[in-house]
N, C-alpha and C. Protein backbone atom coordinates (compact mmCIF):
# COMPACT_ATOMS: atom_id res chain seq x y z
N UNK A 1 25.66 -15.38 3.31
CA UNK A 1 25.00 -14.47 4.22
C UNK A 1 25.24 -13.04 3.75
N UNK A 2 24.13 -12.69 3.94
CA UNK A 2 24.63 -11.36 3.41
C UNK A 2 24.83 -9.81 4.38
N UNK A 3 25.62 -8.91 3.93
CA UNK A 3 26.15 -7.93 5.09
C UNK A 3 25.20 -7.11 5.10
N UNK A 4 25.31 -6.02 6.12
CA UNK A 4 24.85 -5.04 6.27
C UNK A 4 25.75 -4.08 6.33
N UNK A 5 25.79 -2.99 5.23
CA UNK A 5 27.10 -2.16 5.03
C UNK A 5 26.49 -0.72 6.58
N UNK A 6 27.92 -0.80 6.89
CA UNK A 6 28.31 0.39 8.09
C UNK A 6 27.64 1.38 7.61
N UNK A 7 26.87 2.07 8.89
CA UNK A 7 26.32 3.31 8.53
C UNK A 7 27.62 4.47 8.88
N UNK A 8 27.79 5.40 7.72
CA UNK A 8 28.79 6.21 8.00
C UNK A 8 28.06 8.05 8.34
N UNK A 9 28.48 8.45 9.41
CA UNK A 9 27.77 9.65 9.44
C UNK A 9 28.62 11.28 9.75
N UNK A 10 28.73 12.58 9.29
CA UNK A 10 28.96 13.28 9.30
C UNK A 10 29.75 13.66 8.01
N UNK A 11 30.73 14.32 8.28
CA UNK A 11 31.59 15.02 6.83
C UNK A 11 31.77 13.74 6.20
N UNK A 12 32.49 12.80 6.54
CA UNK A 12 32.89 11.48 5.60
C UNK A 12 31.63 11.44 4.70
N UNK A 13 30.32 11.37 5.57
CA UNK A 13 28.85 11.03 4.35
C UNK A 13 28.33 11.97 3.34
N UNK A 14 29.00 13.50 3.73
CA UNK A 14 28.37 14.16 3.02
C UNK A 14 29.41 14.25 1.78
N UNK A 15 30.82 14.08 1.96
CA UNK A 15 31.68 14.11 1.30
C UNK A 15 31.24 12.62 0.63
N UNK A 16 30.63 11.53 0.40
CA UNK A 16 30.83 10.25 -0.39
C UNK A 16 29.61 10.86 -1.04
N UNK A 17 28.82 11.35 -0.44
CA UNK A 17 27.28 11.98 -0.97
C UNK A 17 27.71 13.18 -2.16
N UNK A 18 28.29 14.10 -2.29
CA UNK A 18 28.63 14.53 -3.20
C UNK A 18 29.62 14.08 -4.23
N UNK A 19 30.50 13.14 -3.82
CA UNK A 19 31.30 12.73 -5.47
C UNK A 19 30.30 11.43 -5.49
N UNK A 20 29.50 10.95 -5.08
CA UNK A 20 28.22 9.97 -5.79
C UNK A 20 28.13 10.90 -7.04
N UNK A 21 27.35 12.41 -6.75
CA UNK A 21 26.43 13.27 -7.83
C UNK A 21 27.16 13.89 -8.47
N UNK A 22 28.15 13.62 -7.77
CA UNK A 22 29.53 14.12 -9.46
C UNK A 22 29.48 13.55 -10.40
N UNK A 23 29.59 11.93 -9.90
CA UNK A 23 29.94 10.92 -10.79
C UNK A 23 28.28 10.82 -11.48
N UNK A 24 27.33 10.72 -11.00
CA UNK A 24 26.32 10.75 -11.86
C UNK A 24 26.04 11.85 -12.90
N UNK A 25 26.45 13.27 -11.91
CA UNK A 25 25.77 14.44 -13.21
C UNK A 25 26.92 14.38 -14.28
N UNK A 26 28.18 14.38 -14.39
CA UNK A 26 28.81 14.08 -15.01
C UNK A 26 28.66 13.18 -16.66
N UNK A 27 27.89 12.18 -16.52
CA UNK A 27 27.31 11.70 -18.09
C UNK A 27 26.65 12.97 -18.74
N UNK A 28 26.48 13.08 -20.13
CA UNK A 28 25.76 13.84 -20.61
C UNK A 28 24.67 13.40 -20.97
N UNK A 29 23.84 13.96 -21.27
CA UNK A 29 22.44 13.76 -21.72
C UNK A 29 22.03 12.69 -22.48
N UNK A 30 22.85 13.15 -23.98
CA UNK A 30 22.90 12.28 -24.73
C UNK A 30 23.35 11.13 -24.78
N UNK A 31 24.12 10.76 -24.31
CA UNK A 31 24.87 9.27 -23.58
C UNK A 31 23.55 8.78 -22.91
N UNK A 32 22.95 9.28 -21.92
CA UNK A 32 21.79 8.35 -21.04
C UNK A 32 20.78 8.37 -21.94
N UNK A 33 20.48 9.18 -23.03
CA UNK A 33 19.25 8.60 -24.17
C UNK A 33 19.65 7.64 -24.73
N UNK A 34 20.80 7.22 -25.05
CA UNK A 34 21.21 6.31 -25.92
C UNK A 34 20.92 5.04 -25.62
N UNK A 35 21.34 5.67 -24.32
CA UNK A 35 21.60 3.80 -23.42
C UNK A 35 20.19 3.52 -23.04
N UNK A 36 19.13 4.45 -22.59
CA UNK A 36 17.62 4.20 -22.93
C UNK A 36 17.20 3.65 -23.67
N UNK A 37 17.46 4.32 -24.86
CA UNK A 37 17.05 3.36 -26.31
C UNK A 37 17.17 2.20 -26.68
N UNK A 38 19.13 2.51 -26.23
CA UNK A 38 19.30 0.84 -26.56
C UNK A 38 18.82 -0.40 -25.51
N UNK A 39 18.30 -0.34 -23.91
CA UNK A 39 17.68 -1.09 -23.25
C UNK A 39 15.97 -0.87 -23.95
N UNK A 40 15.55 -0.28 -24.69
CA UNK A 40 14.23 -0.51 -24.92
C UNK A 40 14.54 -1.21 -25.88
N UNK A 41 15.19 -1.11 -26.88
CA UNK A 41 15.27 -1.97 -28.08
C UNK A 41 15.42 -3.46 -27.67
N UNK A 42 16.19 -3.52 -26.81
CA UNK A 42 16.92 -4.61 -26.05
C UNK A 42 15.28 -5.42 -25.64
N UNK A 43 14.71 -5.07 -24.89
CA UNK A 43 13.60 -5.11 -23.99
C UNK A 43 12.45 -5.76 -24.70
N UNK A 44 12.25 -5.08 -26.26
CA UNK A 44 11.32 -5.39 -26.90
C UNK A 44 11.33 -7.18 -27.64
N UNK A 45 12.54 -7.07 -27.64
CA UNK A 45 13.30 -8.32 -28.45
C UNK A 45 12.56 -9.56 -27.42
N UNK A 46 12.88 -9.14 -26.10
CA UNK A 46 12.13 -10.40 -24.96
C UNK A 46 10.64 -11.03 -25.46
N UNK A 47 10.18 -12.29 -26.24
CA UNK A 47 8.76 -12.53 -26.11
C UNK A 47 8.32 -12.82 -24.89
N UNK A 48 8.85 -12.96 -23.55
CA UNK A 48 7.89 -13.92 -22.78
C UNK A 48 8.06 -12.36 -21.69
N UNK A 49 8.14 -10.75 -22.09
CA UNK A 49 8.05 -9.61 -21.63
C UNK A 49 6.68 -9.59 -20.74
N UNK A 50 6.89 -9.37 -19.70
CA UNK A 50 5.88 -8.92 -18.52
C UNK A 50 4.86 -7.88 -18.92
N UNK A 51 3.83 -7.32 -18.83
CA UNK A 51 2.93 -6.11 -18.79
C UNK A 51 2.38 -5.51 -19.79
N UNK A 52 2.77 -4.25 -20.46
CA UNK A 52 1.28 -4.16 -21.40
C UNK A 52 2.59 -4.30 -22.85
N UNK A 53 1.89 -4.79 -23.70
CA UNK A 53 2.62 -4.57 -24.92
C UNK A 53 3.00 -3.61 -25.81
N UNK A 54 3.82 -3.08 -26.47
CA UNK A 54 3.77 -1.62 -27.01
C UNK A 54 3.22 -2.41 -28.27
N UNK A 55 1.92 -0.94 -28.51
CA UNK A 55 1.37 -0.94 -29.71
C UNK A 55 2.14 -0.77 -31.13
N UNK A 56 1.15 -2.31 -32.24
CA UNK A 56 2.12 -2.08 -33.01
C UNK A 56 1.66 -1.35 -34.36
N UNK A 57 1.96 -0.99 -35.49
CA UNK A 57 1.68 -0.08 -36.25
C UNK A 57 1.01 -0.60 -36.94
N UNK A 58 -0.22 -0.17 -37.81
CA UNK A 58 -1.06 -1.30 -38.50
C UNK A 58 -0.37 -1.44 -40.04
N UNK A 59 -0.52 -2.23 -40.43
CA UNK A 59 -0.37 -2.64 -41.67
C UNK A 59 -0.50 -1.91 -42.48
N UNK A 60 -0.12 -1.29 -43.89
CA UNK A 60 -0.96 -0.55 -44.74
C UNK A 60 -0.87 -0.96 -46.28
N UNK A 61 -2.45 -0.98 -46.77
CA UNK A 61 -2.49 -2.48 -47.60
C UNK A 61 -1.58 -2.07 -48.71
N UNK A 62 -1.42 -3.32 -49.31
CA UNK A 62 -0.51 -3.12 -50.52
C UNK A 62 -1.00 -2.33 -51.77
N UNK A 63 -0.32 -2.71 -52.96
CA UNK A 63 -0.72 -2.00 -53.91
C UNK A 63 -1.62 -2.67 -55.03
N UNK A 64 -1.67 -4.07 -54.60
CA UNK A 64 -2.54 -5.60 -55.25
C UNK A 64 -4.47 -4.88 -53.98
N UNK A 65 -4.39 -3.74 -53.33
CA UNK A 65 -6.01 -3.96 -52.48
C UNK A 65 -6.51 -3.12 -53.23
N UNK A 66 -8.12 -2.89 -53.50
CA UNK A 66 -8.51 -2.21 -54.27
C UNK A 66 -9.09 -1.25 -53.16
N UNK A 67 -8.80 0.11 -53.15
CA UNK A 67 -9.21 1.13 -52.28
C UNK A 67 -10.91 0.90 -52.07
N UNK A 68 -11.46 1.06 -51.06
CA UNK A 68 -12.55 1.56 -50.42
C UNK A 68 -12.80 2.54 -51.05
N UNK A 69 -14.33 2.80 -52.16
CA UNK A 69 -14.67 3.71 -52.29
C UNK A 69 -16.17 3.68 -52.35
């Protein structure tokens, strides 16, 4: 079963409400790109991935195609 956590209200909330956004602004930038990246990389690896596919880069012919001229 699952709970329903206590609503807490006045100084106690505003005080848990600000060291929340401590603890969040606190990472740097670069740390949360990283970890972006590495869940997209992560993400892409999934074949049976939900929604639109990221486009992929076309081919570019070898050095055996005889150019279009």
């Amino acid at each position: 079963m699952r709970r329903i956590p206590e609503m807490i209200e006045g100084p106690e909330a505003w005080t848990r409400l600000t060291d929340a956004m401590k603890l969040i602004l606190s990472v740097p930038r670069d740390e949360i790109l990283r970890r972006e990246e590495e869940y997209k990389r992560q993400s892409a690896l999934n074949p049976n991935r939900r929604g639109p596919k990221p486009k992929q880069k076309p081919a570019s012919p070898g050095p055996d195609v005889a150019p279009l001229s």
